[in-house]
PDB file of N, CA and C in Angstrom:
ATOM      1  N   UNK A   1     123.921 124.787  13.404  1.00  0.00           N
ATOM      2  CA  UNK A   1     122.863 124.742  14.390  1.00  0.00           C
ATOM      3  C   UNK A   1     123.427 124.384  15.761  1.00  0.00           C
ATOM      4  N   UNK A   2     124.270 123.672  15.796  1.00  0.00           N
ATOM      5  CA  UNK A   2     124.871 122.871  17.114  1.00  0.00           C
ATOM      6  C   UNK A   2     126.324 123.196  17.488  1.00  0.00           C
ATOM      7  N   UNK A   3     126.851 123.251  16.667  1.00  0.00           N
ATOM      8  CA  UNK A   3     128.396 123.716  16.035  1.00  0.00           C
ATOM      9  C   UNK A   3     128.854 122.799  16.197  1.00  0.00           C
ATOM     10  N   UNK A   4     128.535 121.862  15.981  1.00  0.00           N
ATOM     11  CA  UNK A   4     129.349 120.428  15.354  1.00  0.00           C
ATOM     12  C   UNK A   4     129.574 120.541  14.101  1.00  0.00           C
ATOM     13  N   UNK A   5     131.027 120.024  13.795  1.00  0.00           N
ATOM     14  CA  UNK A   5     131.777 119.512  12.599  1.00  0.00           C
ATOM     15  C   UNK A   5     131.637 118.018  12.154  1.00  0.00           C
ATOM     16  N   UNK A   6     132.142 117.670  11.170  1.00  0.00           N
ATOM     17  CA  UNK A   6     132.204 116.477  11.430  1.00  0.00           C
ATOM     18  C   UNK A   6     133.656 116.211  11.490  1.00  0.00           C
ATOM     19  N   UNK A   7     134.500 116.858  11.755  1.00  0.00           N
ATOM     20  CA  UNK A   7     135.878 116.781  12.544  1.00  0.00           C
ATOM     21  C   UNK A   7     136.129 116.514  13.613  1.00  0.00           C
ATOM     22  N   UNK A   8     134.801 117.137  14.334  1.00  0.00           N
ATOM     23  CA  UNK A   8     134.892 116.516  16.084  1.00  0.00           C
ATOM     24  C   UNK A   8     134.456 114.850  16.083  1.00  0.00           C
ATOM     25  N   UNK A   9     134.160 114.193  15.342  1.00  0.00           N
ATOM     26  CA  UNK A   9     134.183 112.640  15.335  1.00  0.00           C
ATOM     27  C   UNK A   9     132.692 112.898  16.560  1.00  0.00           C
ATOM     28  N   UNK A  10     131.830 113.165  16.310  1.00  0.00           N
ATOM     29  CA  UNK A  10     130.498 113.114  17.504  1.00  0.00           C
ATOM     30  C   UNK A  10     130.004 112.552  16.184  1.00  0.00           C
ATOM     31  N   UNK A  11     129.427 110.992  17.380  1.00  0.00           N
ATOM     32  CA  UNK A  11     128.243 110.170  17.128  1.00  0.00           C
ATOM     33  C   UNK A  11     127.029 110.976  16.666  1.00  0.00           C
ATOM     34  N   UNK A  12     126.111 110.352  16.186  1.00  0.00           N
ATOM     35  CA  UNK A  12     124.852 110.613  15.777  1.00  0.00           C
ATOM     36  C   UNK A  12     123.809 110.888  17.085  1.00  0.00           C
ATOM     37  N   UNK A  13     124.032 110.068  17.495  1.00  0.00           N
ATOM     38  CA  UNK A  13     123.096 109.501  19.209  1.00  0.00           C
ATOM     39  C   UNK A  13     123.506 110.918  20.267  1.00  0.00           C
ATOM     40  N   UNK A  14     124.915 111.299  19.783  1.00  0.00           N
ATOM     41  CA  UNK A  14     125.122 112.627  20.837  1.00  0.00           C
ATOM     42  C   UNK A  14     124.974 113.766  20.658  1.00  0.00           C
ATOM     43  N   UNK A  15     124.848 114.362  19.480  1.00  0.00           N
ATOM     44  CA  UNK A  15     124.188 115.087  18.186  1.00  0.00           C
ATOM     45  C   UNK A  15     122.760 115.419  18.929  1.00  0.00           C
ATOM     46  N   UNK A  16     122.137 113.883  18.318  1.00  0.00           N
ATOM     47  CA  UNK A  16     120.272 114.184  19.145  1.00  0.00           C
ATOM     48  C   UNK A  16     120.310 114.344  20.335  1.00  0.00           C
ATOM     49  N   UNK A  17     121.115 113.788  21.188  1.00  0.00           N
ATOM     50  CA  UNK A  17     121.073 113.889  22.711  1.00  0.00           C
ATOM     51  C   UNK A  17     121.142 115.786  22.731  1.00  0.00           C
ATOM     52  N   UNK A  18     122.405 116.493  22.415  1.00  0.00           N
ATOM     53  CA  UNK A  18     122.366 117.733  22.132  1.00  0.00           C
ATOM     54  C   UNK A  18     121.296 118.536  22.150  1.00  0.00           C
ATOM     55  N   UNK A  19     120.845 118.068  20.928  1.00  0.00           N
ATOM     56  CA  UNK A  19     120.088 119.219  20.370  1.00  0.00           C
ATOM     57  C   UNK A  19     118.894 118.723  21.060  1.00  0.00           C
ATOM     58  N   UNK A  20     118.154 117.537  21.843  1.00  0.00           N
ATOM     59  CA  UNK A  20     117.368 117.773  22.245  1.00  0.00           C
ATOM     60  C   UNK A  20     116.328 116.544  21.231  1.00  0.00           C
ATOM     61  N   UNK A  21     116.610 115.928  20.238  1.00  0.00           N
ATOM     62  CA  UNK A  21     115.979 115.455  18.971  1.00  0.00           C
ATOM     63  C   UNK A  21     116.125 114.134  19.274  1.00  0.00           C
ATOM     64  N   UNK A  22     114.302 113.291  19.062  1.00  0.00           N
ATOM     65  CA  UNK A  22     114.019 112.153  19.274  1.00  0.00           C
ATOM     66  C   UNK A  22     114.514 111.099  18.178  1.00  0.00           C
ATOM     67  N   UNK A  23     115.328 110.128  18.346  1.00  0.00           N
ATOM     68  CA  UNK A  23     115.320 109.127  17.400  1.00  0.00           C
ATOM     69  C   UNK A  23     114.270 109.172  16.694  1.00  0.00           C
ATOM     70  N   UNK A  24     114.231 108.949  15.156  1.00  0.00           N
ATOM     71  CA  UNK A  24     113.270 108.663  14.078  1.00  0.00           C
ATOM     72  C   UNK A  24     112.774 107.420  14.204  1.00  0.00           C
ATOM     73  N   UNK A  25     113.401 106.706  14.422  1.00  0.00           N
ATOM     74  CA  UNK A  25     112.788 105.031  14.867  1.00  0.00           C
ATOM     75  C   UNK A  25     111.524 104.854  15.920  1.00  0.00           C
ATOM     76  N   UNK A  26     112.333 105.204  16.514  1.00  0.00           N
ATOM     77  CA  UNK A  26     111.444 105.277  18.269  1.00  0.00           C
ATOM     78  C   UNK A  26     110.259 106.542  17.820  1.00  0.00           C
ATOM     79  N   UNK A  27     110.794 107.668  17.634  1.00  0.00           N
ATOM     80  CA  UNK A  27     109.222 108.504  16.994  1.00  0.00           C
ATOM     81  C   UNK A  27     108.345 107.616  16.469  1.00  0.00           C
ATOM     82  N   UNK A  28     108.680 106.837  15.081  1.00  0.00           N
ATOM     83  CA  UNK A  28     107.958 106.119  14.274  1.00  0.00           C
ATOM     84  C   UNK A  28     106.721 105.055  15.310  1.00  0.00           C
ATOM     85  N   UNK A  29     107.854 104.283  15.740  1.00  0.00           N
ATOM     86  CA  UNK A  29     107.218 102.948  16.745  1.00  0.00           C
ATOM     87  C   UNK A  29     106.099 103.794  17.269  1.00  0.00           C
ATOM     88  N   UNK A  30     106.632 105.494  18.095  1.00  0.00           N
ATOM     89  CA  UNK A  30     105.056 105.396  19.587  1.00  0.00           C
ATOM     90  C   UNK A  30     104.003 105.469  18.559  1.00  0.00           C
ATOM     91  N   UNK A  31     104.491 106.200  17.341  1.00  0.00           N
ATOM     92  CA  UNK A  31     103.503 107.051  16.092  1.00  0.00           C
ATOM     93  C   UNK A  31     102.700 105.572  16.241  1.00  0.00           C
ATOM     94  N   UNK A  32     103.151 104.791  15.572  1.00  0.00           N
ATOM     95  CA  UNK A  32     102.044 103.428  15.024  1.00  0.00           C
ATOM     96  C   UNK A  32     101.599 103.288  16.220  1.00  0.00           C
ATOM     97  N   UNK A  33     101.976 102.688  17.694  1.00  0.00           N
ATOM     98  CA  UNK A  33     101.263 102.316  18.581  1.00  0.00           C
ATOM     99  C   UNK A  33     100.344 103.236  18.846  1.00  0.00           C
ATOM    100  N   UNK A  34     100.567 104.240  19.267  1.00  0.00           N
ATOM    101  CA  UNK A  34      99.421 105.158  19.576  1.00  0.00           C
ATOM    102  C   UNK A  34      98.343 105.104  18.389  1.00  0.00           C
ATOM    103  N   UNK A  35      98.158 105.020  17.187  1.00  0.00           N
ATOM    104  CA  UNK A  35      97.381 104.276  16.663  1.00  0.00           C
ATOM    105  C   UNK A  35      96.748 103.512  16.029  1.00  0.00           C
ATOM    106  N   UNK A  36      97.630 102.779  16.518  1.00  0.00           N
ATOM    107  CA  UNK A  36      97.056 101.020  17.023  1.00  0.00           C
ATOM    108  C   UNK A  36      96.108 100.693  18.113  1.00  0.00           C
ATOM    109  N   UNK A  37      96.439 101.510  19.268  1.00  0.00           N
ATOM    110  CA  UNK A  37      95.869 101.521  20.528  1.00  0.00           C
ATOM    111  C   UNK A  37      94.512 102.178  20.514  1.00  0.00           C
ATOM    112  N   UNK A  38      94.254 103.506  19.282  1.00  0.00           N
ATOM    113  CA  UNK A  38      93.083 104.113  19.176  1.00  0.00           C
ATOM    114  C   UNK A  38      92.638 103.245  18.649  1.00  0.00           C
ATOM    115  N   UNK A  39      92.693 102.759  17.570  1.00  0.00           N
ATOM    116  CA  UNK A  39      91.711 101.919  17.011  1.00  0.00           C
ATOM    117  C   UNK A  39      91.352 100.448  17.482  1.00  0.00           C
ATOM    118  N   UNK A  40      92.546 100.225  18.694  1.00  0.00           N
ATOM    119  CA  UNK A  40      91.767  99.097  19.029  1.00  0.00           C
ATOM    120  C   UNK A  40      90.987  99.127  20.228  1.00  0.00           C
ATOM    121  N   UNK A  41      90.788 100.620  20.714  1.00  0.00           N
ATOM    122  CA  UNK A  41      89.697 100.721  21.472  1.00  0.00           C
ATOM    123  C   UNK A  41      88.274 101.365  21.185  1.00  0.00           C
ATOM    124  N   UNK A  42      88.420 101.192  19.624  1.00  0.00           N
ATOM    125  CA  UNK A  42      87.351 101.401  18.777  1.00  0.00           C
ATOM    126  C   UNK A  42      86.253 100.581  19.384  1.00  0.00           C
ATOM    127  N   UNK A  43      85.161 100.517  19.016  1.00  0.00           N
ATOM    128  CA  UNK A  43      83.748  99.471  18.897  1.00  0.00           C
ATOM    129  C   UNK A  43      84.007  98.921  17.924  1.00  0.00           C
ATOM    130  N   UNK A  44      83.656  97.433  18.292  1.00  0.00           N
ATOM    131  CA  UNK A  44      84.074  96.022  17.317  1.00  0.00           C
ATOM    132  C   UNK A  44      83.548  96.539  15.845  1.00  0.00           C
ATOM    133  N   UNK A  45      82.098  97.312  15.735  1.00  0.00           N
ATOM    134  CA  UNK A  45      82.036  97.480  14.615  1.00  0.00           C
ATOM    135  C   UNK A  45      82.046  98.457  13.620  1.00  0.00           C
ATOM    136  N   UNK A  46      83.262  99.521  14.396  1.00  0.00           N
ATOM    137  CA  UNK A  46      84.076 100.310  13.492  1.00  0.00           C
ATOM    138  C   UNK A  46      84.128 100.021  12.465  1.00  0.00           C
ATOM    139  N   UNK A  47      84.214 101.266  11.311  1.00  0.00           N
ATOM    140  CA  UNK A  47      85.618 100.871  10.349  1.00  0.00           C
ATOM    141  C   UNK A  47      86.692 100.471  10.188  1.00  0.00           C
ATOM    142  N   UNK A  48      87.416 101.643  11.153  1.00  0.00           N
ATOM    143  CA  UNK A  48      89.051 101.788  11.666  1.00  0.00           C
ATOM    144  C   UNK A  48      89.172  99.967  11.827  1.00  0.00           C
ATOM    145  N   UNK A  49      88.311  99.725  12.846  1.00  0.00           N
ATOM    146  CA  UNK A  49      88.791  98.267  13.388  1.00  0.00           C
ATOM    147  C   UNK A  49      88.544  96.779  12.078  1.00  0.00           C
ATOM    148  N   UNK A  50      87.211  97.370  12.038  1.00  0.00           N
ATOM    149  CA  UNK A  50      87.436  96.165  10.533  1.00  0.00           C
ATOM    150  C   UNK A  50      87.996  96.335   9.661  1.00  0.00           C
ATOM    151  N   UNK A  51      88.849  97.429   9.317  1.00  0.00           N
ATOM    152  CA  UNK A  51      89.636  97.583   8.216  1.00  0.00           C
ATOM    153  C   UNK A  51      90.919  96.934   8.524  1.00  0.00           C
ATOM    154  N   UNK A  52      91.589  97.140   9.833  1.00  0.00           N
ATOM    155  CA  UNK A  52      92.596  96.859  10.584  1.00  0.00           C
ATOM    156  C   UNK A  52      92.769  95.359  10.851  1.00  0.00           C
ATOM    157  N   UNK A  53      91.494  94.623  10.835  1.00  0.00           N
ATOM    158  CA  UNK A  53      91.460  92.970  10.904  1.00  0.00           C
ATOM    159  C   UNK A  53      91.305  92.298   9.559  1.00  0.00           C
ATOM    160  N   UNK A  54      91.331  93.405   8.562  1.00  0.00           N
ATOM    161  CA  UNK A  54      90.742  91.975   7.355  1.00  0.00           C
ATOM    162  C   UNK A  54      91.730  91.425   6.510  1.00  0.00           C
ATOM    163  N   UNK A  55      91.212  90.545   6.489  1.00  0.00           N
ATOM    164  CA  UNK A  55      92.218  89.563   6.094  1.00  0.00           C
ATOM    165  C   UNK A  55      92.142  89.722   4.347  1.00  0.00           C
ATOM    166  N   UNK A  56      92.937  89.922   3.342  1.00  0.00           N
ATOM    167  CA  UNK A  56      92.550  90.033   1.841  1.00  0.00           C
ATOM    168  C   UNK A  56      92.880  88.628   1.016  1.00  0.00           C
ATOM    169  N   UNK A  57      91.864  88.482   0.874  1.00  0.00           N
ATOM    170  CA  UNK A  57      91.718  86.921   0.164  1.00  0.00           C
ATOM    171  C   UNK A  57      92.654  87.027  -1.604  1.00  0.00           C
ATOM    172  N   UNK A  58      93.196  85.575  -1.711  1.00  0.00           N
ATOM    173  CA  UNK A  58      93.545  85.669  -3.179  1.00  0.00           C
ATOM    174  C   UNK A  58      95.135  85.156  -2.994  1.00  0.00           C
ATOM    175  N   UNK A  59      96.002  85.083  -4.423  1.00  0.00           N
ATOM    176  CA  UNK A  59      97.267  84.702  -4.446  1.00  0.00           C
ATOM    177  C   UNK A  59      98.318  85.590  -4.270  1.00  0.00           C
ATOM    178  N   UNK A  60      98.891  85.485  -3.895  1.00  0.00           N
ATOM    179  CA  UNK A  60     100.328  86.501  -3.454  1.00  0.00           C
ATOM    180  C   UNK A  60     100.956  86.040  -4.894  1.00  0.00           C
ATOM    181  N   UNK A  61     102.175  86.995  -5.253  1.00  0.00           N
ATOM    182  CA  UNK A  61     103.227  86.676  -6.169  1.00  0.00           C
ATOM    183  C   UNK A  61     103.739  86.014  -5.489  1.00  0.00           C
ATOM    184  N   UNK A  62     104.943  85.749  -6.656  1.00  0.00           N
ATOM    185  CA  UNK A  62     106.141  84.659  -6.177  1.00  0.00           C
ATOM    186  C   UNK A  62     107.215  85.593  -5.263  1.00  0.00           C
ATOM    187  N   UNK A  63     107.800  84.825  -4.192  1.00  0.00           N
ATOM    188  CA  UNK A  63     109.138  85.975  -3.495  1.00  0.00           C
ATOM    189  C   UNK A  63     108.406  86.045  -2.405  1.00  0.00           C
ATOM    190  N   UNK A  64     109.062  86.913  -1.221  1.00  0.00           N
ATOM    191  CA  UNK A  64     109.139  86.924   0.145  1.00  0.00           C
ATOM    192  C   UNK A  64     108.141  87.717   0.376  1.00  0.00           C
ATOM    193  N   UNK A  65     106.828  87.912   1.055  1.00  0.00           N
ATOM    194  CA  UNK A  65     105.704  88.253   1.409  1.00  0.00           C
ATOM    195  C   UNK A  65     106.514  90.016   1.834  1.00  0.00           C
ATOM    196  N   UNK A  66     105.894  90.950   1.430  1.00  0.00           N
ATOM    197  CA  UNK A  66     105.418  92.095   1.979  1.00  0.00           C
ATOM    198  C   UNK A  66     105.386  92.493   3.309  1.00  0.00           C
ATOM    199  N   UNK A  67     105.994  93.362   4.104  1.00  0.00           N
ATOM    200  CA  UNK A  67     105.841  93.304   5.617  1.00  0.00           C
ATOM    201  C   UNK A  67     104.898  94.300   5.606  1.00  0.00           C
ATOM    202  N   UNK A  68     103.941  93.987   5.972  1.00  0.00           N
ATOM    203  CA  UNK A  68     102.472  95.013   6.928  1.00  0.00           C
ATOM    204  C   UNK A  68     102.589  95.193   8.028  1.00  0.00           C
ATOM    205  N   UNK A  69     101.536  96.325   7.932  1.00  0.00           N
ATOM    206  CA  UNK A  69     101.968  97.285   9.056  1.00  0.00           C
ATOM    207  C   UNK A  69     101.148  96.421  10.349  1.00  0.00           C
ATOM    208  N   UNK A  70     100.600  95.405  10.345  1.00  0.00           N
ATOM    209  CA  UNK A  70     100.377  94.718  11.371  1.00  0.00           C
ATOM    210  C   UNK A  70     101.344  94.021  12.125  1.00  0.00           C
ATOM    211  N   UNK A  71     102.102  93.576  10.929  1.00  0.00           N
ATOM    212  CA  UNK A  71     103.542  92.761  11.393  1.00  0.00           C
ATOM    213  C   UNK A  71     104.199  93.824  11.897  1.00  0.00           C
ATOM    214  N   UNK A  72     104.389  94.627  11.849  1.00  0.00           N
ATOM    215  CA  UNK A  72     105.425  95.536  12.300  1.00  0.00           C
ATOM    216  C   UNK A  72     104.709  95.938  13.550  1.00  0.00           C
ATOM    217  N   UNK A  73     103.457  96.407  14.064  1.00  0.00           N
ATOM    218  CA  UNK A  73     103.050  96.530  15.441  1.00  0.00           C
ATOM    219  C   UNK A  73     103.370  95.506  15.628  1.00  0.00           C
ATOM    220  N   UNK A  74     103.018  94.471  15.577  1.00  0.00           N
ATOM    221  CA  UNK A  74     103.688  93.038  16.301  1.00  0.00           C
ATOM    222  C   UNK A  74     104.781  93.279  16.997  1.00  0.00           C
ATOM    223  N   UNK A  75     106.084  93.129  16.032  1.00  0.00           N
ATOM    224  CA  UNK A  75     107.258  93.269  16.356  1.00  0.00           C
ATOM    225  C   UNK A  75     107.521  94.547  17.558  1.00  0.00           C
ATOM    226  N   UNK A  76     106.916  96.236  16.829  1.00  0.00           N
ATOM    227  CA  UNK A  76     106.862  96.751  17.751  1.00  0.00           C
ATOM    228  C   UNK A  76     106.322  96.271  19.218  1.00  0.00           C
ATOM    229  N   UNK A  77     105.770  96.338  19.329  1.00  0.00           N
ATOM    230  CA  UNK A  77     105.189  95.575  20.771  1.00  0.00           C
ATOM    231  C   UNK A  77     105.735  94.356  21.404  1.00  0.00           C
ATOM    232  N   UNK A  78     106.293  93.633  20.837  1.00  0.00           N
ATOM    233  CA  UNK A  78     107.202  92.371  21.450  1.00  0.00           C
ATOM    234  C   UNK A  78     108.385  92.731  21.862  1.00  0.00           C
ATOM    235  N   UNK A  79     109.077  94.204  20.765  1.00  0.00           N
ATOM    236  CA  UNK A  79     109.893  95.036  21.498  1.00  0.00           C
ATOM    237  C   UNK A  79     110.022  95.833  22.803  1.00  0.00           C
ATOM    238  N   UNK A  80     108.920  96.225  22.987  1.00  0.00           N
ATOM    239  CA  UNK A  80     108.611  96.988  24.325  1.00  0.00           C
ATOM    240  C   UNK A  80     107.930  96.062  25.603  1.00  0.00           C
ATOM    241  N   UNK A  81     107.515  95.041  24.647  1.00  0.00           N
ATOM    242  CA  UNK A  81     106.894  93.936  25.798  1.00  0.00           C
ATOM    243  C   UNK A  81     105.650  93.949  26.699  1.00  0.00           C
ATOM    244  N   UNK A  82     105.006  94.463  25.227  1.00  0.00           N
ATOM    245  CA  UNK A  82     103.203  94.508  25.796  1.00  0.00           C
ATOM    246  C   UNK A  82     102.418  94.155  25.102  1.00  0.00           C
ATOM    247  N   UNK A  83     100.993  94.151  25.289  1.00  0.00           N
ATOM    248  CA  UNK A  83     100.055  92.889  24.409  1.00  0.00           C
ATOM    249  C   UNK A  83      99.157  94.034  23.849  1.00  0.00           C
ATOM    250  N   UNK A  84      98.345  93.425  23.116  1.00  0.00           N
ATOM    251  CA  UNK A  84      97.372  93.734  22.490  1.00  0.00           C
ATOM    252  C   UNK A  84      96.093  94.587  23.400  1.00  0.00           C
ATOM    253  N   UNK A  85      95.896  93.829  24.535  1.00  0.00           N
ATOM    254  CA  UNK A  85      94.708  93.637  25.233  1.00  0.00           C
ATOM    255  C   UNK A  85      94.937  95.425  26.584  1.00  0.00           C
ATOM    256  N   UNK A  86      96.585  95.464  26.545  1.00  0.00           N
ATOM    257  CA  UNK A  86      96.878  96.133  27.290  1.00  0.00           C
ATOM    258  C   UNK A  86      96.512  97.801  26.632  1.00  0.00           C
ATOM    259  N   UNK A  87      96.143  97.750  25.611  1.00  0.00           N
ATOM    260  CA  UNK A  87      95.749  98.984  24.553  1.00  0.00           C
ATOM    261  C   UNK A  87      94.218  99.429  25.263  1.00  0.00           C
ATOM    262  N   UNK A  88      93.604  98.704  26.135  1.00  0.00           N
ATOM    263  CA  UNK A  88      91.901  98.749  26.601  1.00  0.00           C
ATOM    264  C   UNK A  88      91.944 100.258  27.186  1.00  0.00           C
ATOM    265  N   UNK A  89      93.424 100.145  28.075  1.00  0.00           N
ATOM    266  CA  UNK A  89      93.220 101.463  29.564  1.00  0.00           C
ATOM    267  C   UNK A  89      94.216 102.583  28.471  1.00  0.00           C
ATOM    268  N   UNK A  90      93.517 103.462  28.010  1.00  0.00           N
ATOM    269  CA  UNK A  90      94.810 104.559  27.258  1.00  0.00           C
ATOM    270  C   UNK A  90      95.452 105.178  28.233  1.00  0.00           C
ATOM    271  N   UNK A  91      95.483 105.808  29.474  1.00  0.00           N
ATOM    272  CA  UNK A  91      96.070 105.999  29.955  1.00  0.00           C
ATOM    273  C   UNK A  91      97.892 105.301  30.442  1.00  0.00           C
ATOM    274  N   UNK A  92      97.539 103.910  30.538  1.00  0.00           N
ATOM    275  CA  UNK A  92      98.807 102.842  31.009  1.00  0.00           C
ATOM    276  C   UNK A  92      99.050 102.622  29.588  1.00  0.00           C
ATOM    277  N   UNK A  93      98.407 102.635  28.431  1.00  0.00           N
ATOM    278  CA  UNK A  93      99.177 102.671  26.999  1.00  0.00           C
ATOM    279  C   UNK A  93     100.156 103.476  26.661  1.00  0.00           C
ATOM    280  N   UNK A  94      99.888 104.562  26.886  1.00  0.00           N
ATOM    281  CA  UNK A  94     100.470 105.908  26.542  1.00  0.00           C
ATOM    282  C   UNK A  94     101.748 105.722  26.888  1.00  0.00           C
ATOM    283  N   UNK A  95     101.556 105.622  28.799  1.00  0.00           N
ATOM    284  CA  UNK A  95     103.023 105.495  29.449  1.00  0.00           C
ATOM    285  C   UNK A  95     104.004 104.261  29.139  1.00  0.00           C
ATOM    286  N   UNK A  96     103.151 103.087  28.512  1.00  0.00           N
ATOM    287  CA  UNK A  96     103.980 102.022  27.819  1.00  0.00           C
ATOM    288  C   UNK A  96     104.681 102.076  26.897  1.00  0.00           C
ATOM    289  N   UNK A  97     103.889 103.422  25.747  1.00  0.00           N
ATOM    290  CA  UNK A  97     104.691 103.103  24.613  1.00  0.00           C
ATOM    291  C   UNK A  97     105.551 104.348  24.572  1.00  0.00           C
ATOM    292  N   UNK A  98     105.121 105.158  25.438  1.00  0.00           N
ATOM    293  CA  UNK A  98     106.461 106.691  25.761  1.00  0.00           C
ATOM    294  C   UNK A  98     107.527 106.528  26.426  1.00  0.00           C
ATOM    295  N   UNK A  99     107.510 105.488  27.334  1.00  0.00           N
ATOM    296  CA  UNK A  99     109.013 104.886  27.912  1.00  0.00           C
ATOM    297  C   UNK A  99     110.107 104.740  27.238  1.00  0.00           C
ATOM    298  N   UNK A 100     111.621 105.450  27.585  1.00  0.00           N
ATOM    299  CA  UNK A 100     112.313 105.779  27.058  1.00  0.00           C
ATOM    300  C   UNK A 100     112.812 104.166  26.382  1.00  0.00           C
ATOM    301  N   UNK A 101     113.360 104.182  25.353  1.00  0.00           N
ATOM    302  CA  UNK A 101     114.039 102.815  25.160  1.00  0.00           C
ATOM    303  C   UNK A 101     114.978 102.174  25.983  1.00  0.00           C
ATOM    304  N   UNK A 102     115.965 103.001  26.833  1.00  0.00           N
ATOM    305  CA  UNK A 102     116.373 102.371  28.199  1.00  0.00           C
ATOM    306  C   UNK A 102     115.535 101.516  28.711  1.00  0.00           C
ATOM    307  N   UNK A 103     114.148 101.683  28.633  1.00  0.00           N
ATOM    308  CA  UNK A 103     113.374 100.960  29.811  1.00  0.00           C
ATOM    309  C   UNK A 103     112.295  99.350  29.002  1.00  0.00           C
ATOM    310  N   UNK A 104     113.109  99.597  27.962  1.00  0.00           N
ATOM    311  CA  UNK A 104     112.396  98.401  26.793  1.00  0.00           C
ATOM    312  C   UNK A 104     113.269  96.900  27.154  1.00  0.00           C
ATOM    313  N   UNK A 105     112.492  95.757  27.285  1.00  0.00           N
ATOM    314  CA  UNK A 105     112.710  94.597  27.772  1.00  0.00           C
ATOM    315  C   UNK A 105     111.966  93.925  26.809  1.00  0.00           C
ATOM    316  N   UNK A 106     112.870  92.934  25.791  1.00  0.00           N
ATOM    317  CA  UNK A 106     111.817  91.722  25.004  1.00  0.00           C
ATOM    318  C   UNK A 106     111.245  91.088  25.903  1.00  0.00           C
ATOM    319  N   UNK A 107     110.654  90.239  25.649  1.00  0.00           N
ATOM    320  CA  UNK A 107     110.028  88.771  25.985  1.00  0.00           C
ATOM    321  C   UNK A 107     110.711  87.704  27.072  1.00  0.00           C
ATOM    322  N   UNK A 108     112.389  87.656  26.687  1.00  0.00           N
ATOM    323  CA  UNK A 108     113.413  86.860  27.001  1.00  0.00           C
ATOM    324  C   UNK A 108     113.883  87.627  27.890  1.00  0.00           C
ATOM    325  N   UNK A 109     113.611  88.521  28.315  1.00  0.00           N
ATOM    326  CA  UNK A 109     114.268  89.457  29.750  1.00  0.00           C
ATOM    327  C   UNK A 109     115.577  90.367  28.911  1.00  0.00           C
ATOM    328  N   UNK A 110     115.727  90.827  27.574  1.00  0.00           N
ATOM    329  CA  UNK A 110     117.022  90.768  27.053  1.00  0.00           C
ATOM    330  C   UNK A 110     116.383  92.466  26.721  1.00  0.00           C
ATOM    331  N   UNK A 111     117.636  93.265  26.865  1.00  0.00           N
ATOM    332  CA  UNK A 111     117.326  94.869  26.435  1.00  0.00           C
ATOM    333  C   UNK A 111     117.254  94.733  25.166  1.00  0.00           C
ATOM    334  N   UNK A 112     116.681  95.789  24.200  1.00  0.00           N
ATOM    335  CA  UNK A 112     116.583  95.785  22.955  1.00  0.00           C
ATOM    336  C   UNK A 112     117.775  96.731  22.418  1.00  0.00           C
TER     337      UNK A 112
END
């Protein structure tokens, strides 16, 4: 497709740069934010949105809790360094969470 070997020793990162092809990671992340951001500009008494807040009562097994996909918007978003509340205007969402990862800043001023 590209006429890369894997004799020429080319990175992965220069490969996608090449051909034009978005990191799978970064696809993934805008995928969830974008909706995350729809549904949290749902009406409080959505589905989407009460499904998205409830909390499921009862005992967990034994061992290290399950990561949900809430935790992971979390993280996403602490990665890019925007809130919850900032999901209201879709327009300034969009351009928040389409910003190239060059332009991603944690919390601590530190690139990701």
């Amino acid at each position: 497709m590209s006429g890369v070997r894997w004799q020429h020793r080319i990175t992965n990162e220069e490969v996608r740069r090449r051909c034009g092809v978005e990191n799978l990671e970064h696809r993934l992340r805008k995928t969830r934010l974008r909706w995350f951001g729809r549904v949290k500009r749902r009406d409080e008494n959505s589905i989407l949105r009460r499904a998205m807040e409830l909390e499921v009562e009862g005992r967990r097994p034994v061992g290290r809790p399950k990561k949900t996909w809430s935790k992971v918007v979390e993280e996403d978003m602490k990665k890019l360094n925007i809130t919850e509340d900032m999901a209201e205007d879709r327009k300034q969402w969009r351009q928040l969470i389409s910003r190239p990862p060059q332009e991603w800043e944690t919390r601590d001023g530190k690139r990701s």
